[in-house]
Protein backbone atom coordinates (compact mmCIF):
# COMPACT_ATOMS: atom_id res chain seq x y z
CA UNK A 1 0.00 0.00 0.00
CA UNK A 2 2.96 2.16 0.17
CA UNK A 3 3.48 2.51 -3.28
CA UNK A 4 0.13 3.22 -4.05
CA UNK A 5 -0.01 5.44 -1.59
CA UNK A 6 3.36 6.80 -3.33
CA UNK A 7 1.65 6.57 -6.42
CA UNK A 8 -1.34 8.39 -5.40
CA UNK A 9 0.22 11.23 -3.73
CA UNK A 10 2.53 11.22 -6.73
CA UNK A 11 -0.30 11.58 -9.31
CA UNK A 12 -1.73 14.26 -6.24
CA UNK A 13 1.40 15.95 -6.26
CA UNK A 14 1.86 15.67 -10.53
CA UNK A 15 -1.91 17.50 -10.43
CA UNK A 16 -1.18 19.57 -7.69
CA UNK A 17 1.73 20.78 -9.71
CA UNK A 18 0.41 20.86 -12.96
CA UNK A 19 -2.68 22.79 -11.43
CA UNK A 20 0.02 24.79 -8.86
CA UNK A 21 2.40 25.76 -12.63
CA UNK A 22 -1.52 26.24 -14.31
CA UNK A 23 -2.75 28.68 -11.43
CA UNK A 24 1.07 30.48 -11.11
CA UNK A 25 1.11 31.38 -14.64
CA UNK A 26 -2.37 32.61 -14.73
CA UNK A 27 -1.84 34.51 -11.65
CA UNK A 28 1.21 35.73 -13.34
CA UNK A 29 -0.70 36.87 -16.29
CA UNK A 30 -3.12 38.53 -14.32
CA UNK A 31 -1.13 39.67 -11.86
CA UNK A 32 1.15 41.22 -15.17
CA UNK A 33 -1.80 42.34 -16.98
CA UNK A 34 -2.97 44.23 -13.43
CA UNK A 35 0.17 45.73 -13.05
CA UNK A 36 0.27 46.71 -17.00
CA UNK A 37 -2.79 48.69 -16.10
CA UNK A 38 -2.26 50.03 -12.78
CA UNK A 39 1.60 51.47 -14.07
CA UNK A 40 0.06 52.07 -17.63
CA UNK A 41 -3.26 54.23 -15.83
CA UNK A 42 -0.60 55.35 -12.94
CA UNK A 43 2.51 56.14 -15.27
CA UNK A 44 0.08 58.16 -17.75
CA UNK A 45 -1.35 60.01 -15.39
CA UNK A 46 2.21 60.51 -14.00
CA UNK A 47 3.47 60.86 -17.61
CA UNK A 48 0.09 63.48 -18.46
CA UNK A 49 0.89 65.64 -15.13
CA UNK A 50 4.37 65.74 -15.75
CA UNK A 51 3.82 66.73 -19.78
CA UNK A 52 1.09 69.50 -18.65
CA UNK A 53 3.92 70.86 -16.26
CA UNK A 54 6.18 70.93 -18.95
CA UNK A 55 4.08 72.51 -21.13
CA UNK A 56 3.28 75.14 -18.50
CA UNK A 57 6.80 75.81 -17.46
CA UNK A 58 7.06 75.89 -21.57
CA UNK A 59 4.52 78.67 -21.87
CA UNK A 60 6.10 80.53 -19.01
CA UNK A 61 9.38 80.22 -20.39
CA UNK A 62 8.24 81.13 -23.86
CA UNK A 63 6.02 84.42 -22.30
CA UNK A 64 9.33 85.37 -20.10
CA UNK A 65 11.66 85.02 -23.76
CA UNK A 66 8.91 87.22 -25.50
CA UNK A 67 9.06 89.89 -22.85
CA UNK A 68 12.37 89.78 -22.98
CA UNK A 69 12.23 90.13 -26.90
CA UNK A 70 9.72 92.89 -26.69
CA UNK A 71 11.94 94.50 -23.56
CA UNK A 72 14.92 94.25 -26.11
CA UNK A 73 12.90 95.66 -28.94
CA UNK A 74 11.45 98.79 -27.28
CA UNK A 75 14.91 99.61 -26.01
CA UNK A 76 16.81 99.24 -29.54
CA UNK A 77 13.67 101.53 -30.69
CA UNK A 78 14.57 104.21 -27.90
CA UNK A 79 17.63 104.12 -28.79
CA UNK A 80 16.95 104.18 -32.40
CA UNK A 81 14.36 107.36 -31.67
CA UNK A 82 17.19 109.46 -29.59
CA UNK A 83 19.66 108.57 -32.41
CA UNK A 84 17.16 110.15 -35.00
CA UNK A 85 16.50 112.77 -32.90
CA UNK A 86 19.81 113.58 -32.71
CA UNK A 87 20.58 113.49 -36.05
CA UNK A 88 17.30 115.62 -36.71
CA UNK A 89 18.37 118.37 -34.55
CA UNK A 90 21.97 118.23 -36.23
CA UNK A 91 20.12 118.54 -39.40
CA UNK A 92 17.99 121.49 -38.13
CA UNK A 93 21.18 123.15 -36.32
CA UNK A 94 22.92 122.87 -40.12
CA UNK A 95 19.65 124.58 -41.52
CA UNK A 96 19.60 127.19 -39.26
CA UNK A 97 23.49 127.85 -40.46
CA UNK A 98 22.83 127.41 -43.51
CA UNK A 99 20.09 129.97 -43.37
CA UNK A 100 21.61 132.45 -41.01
CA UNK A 101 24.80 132.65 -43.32
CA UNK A 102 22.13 133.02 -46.66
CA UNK A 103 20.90 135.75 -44.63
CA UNK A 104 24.47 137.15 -43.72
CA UNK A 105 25.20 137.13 -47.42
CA UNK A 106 22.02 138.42 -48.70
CA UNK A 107 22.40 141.60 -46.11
CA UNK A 108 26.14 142.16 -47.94
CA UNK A 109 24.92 141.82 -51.22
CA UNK A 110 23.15 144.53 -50.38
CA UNK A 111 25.01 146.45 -48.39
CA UNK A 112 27.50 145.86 -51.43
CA UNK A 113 24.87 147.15 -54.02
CA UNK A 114 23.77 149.87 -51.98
CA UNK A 115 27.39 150.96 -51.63
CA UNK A 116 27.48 150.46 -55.50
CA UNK A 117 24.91 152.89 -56.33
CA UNK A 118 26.16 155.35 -53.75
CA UNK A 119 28.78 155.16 -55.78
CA UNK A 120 27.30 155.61 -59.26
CA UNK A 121 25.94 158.33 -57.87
CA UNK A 122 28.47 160.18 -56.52
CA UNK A 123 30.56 159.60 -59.59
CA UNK A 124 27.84 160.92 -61.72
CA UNK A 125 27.52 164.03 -59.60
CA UNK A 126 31.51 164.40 -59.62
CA UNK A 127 31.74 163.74 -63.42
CA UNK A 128 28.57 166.86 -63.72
CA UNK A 129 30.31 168.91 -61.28
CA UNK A 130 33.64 168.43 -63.63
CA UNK A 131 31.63 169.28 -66.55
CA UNK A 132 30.18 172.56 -64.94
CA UNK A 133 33.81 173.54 -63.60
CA UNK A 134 34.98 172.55 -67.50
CA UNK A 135 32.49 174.94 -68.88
CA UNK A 136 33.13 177.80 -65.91
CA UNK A 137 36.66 177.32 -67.10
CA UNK A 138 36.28 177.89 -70.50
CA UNK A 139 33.70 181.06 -69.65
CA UNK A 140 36.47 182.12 -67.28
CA UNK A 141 39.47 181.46 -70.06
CA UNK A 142 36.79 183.59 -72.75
CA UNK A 143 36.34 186.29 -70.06
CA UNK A 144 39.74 186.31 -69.43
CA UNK A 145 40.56 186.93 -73.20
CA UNK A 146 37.90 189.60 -73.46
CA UNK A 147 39.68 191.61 -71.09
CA UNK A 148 42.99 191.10 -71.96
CA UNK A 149 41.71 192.70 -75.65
CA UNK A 150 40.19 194.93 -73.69
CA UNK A 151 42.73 196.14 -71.77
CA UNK A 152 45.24 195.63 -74.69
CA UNK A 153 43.14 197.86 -76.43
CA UNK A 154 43.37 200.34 -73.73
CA UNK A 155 46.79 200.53 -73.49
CA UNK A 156 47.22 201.13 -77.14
CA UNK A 157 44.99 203.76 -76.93
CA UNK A 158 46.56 205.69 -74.27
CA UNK A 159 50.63 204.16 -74.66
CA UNK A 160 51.07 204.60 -71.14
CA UNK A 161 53.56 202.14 -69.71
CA UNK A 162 51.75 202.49 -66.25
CA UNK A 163 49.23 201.09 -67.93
CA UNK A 164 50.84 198.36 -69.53
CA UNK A 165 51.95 197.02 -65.83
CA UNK A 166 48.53 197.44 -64.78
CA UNK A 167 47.61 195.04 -67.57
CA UNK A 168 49.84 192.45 -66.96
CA UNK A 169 49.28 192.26 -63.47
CA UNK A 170 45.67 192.11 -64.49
CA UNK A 171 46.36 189.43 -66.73
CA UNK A 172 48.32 187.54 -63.76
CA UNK A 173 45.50 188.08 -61.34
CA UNK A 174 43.35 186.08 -63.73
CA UNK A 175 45.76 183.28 -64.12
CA UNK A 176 45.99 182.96 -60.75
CA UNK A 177 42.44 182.74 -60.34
CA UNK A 178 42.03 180.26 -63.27
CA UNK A 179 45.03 177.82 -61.32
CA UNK A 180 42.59 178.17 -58.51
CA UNK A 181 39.88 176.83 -59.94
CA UNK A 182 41.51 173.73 -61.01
C-alpha cells in the first residue's frame, strides 16, 4: 500500500503541480496584466501631469523670452528714436546755419549794391560837377581873353607904360584865379 499510496500522492502531487504551474502562470498573467494597467493608468497620469507641467513651465518660459524680446525691442527703438532725434536736430542746427549765413550774405549783397549805387551816384555828380567847372573854365578862359583885348586895347589907346603894368598884373591876377579853380 505504500506505493500506491506513493503513487497516489505522486499523481496528487503531478496534479497539484500541474494545477500549482496552471494557477502560477495565470496569476502571473493577471497579476502582469494588473500591473500593465495600474503602471500604464498610474505612469500616464504621471506621464500626463508631468507633460502638462512641462508645457506650463514651456509657456512661461516662452512668455518670459517674449518679454524679454519685446523689452529688447522697445529699447533698440529708444535708442533708435534718440539717435534720429539727434541726427534731426543736427540737421535742423545745419539749416539754421545754412540759413543764417544766406541771410548774412544776402544783407552784404546789399550792403555791397547799396554801396554800388552810392557810388554811381556820386561819380555821376563828380563827373557833372567836372563838366560845370569845365564849362566855368572855359567862360572864365573867354572872359579872361575879353579883357585882356580889352585892356590891350586900352593901353594902345593911351601908350602909357603904367598902364601896360597894370595890364599884366591884371592878366596875372586872372591866371591865378584860373590855377585856382583847377
Amino acid at each position: 500500500m505504500q506505493c500506491f499510496l506513493f503513487i497516489y500522492f505522486k499523481k496528487q502531487i503531478n496534479k497539484m503541480t500541474v494545477v500549482t504551474i496552471v494557477v502560477s502562470i495565470a496569476c502571473f498573467i493577471v497579476g502582469g496584466f494588473a500591473s500593465y494597467m495600474f503602471f500604464k493608468h498610474g505612469l500616464k497620469s504621471k506621464y500626463d501631469s508631468i507633460l502638462k507641467e512641462a508645457e506650463t513651465e514651456a509657456e512661461v518660459i516662452k512668455k518670459n523670452k517674449l518679454l524679454e524680446v519685446k523689452e529688447k525691442f522697445l529699447n533698440k527703438k529708444a535708442d533708435l528714436e534718440k539717435e534720429v532725434s539727434l541726427r534731426n536736430q543736427k540737421i535742423q542746427q545745419a539749416e539754421n546755419k545754412l540759413k543764417q549765413r544766406e541771410l548774412v550774405l544776402n544783407q552784404r549783397q546789399e550792403e555791397i549794391q547799396r554801396k554800388k549805387l552810392e557810388a554811381e551816384a556820386v561819380k555821376e555828380n563828380l563827373e557833372a560837377q567836372l563838366a560845370i567847372v569845365d564849362k566855368k573854365k572855359e567862360e572864365l578862359e573867354h572872359m579872361q581873353r575879353q579883357e585882356i583885348e580889352k585892356l590891350e586895347k586900352q593901353a594902345r589907346n593911351e601908350k602909357q607904360p603904367n598902364k601896360k603894368f597894370q595890364l599884366a598884373q591884371h592878366v596875372k591876377e586872372l591866371k591865378r584865379q584860373v590855377e585856382n579853380l583847377q
